[in-house]
N, C-alpha and C. Protein backbone atom coordinates (compact mmCIF):
# COMPACT_ATOMS: atom_id res chain seq x y z
N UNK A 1 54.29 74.38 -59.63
CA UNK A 1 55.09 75.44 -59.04
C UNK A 1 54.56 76.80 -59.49
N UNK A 2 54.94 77.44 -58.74
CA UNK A 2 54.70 79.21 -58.86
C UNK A 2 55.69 79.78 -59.71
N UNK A 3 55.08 81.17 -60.81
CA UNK A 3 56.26 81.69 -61.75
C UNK A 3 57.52 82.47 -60.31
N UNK A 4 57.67 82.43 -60.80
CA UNK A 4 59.37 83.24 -59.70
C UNK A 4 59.25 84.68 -59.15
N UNK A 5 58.30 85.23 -59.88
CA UNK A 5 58.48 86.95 -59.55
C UNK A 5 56.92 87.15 -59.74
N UNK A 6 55.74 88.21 -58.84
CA UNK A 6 54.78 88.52 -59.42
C UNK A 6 55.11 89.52 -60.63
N UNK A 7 53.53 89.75 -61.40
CA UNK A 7 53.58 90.36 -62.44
C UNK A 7 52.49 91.24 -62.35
N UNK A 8 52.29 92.21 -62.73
CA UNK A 8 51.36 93.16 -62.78
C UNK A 8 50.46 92.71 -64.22
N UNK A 9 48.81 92.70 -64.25
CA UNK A 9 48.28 92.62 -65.20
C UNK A 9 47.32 94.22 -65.21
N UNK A 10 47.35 94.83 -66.18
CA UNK A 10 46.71 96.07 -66.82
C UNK A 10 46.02 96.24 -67.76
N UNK A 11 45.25 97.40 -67.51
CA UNK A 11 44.01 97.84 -68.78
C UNK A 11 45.13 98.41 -69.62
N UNK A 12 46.37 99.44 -70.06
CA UNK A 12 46.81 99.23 -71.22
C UNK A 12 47.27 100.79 -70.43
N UNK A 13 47.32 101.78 -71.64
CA UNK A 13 48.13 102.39 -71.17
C UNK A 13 48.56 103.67 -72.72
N UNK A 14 48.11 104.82 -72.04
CA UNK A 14 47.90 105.88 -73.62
C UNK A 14 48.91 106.94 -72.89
N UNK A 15 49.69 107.55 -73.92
CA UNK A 15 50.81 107.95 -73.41
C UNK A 15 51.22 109.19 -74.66
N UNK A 16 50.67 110.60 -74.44
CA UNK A 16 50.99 111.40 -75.50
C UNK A 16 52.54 111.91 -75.79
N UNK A 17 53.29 111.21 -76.92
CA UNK A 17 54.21 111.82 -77.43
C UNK A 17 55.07 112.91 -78.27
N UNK A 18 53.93 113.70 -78.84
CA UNK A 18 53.77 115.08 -79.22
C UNK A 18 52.73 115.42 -79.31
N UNK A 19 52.19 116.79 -78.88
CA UNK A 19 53.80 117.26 -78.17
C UNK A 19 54.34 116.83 -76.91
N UNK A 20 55.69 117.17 -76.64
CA UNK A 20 56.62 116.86 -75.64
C UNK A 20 56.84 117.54 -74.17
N UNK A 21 55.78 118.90 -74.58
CA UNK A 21 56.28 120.08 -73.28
C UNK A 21 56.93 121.47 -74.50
N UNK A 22 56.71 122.59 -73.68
CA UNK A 22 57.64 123.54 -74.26
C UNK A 22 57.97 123.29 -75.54
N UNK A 23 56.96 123.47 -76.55
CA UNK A 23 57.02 124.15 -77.84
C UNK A 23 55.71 124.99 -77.70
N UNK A 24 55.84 125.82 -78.85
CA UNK A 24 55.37 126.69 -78.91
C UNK A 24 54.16 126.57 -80.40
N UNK A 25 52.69 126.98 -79.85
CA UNK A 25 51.85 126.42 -81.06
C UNK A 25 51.47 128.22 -81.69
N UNK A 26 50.67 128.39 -82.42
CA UNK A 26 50.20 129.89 -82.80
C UNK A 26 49.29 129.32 -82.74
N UNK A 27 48.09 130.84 -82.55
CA UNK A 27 46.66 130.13 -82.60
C UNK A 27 46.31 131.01 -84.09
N UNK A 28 46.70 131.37 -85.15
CA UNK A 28 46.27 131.80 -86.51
C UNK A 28 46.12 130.90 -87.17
N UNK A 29 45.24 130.01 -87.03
CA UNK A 29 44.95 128.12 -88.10
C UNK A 29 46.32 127.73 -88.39
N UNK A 30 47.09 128.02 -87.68
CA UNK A 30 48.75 126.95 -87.92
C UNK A 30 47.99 125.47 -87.95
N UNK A 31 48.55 124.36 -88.26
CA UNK A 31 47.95 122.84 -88.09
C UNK A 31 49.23 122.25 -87.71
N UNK A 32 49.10 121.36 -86.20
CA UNK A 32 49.73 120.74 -86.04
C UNK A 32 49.87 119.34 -85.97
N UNK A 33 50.57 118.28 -85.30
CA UNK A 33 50.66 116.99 -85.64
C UNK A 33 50.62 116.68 -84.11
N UNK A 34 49.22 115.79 -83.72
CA UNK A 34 49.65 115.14 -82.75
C UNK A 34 50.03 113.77 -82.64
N UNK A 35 50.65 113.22 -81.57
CA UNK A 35 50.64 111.96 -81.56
C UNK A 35 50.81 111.11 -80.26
N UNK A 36 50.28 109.92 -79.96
CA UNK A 36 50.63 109.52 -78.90
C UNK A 36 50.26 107.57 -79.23
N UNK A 37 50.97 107.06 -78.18
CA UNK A 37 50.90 105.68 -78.56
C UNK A 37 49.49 105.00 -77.16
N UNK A 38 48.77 103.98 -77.51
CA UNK A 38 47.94 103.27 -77.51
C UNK A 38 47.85 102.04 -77.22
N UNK A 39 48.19 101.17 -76.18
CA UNK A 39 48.39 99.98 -75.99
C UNK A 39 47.02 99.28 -75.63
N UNK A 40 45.78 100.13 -75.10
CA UNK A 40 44.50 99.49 -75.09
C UNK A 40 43.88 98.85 -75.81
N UNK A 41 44.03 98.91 -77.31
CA UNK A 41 43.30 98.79 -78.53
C UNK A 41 42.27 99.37 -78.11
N UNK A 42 41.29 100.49 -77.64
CA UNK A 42 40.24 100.75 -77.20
C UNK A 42 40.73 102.63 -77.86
N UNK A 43 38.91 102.89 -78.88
CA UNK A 43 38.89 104.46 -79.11
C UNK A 43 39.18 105.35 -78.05
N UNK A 44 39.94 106.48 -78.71
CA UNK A 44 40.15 108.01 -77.70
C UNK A 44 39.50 108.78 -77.74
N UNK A 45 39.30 110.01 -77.11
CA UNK A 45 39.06 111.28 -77.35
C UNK A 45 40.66 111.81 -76.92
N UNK A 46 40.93 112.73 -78.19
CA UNK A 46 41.70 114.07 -77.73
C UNK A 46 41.14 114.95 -77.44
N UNK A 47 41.18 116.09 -76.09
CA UNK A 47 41.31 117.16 -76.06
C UNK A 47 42.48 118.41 -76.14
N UNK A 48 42.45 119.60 -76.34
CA UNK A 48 42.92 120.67 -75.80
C UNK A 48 42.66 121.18 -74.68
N UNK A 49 43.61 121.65 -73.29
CA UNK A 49 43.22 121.22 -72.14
C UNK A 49 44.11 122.61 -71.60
N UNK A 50 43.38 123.30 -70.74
CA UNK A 50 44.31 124.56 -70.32
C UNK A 50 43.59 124.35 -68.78
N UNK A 51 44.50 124.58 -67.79
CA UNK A 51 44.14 124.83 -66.20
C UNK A 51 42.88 123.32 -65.64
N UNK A 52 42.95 122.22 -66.49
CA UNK A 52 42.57 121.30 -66.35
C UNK A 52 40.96 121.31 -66.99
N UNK A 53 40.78 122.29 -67.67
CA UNK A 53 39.01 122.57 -68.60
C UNK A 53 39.42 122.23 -69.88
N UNK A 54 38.76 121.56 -70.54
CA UNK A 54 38.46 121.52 -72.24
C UNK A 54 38.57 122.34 -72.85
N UNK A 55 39.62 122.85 -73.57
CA UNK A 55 39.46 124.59 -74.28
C UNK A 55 38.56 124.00 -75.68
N UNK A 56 39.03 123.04 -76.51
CA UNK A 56 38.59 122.42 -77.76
C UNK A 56 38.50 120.92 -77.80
N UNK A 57 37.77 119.99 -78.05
CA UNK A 57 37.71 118.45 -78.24
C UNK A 57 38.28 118.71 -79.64
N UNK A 58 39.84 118.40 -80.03
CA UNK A 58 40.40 117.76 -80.80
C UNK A 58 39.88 117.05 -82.09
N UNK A 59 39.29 115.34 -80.72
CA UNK A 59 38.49 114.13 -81.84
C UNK A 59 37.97 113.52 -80.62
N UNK A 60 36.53 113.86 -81.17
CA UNK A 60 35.55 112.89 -80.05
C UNK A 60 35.89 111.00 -79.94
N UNK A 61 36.52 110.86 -80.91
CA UNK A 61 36.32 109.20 -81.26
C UNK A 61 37.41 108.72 -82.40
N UNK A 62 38.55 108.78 -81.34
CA UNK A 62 39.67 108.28 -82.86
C UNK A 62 40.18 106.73 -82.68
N UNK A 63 40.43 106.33 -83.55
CA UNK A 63 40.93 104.54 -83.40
C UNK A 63 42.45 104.75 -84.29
N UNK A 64 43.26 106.43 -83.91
CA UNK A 64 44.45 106.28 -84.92
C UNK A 64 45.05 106.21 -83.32
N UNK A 65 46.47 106.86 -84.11
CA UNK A 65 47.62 107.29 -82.71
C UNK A 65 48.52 108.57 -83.33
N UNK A 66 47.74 108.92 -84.12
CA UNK A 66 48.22 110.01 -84.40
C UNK A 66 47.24 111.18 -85.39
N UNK A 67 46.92 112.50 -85.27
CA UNK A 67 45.73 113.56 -85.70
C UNK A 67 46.53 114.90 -86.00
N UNK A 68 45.85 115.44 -87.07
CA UNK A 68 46.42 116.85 -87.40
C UNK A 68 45.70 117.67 -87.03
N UNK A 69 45.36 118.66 -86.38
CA UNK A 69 45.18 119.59 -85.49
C UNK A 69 45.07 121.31 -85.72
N UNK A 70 44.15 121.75 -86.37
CA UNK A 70 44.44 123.64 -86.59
C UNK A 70 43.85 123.60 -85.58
N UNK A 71 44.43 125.05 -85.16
CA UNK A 71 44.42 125.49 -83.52
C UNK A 71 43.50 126.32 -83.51
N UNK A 72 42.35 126.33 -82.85
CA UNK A 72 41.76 127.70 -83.02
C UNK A 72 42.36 128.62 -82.89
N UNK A 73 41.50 129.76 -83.48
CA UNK A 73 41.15 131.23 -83.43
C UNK A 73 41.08 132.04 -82.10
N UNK A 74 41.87 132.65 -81.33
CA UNK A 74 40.57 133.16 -80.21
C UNK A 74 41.29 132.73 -78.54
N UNK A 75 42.03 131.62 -78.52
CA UNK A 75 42.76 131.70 -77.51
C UNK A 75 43.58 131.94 -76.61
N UNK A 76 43.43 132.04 -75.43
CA UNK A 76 44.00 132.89 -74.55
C UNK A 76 46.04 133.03 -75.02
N UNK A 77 46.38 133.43 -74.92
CA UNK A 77 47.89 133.47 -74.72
C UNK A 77 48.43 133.15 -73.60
N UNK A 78 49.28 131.84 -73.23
CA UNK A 78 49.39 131.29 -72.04
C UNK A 78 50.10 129.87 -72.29
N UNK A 79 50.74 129.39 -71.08
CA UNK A 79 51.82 128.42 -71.09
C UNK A 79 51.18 126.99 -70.67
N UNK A 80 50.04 127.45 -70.26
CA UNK A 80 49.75 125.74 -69.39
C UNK A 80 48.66 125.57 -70.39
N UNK A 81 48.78 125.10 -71.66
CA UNK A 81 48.33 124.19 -72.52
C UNK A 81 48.72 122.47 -72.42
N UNK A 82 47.36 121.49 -72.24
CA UNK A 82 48.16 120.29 -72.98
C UNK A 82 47.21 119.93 -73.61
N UNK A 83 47.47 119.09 -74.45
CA UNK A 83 47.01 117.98 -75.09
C UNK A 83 46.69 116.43 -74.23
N UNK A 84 45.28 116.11 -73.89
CA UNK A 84 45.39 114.89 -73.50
C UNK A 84 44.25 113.99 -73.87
N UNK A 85 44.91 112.72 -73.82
CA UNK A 85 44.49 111.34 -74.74
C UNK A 85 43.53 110.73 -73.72
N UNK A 86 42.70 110.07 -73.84
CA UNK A 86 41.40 109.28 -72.83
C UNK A 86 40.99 108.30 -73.53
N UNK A 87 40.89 107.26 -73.18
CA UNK A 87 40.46 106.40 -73.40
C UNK A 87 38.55 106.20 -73.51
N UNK A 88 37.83 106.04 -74.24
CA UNK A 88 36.55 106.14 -74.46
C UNK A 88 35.70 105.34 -73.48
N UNK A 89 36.40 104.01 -73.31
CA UNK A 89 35.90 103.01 -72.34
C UNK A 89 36.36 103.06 -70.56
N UNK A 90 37.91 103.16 -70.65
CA UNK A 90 37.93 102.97 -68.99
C UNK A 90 39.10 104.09 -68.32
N UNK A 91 38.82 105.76 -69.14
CA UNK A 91 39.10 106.74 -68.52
C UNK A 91 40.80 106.34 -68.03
N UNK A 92 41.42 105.94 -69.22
CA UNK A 92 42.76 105.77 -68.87
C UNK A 92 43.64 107.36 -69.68
């Protein structure tokens, strides 16, 4: 017999949890805490990410789920900052 319901099978799934949106970072070497969870088992890169360009690579190659972060020096003043997580292998 057949299971009862289909099921979806997936490459995994990286999902940044801080920050959240709307806080506020300084760019004078404040250090912050990022974090996000990891269900691929597969290395990241973090970037810093403004208008969809790379402002700073974070960590070329992390195997945590969570990085401390001084902000550069030098950046624009502006709201559409994020932080985002990639997967090294399959651009998740």
């Amino acid at each position: 017999t057949n299971s009862g319901a289909n099921f979806r099978i997936s490459q995994g799934q990286i999902q940044v949890t801080v920050p959240r949106g709307g806080e506020t970072w300084y760019s004078n070497g404040f250090r912050y805490n990022i974090q996000w969870t990891n269900n691929t088992q597969r290395p990241v890169r973090v970037d810093l990410v403004r208008g969809g360009n790379i402002v700073a690579v974070i960590n070329a190659n992390s195997n945590t789920t969570t990085l401390d972060f001084n902000l550069p020096d030098g950046l624009a003043e502006a709201s559409d900052y994020r932080v985002r997580v990639s997967s090294l292998e399959n651009n998740t």
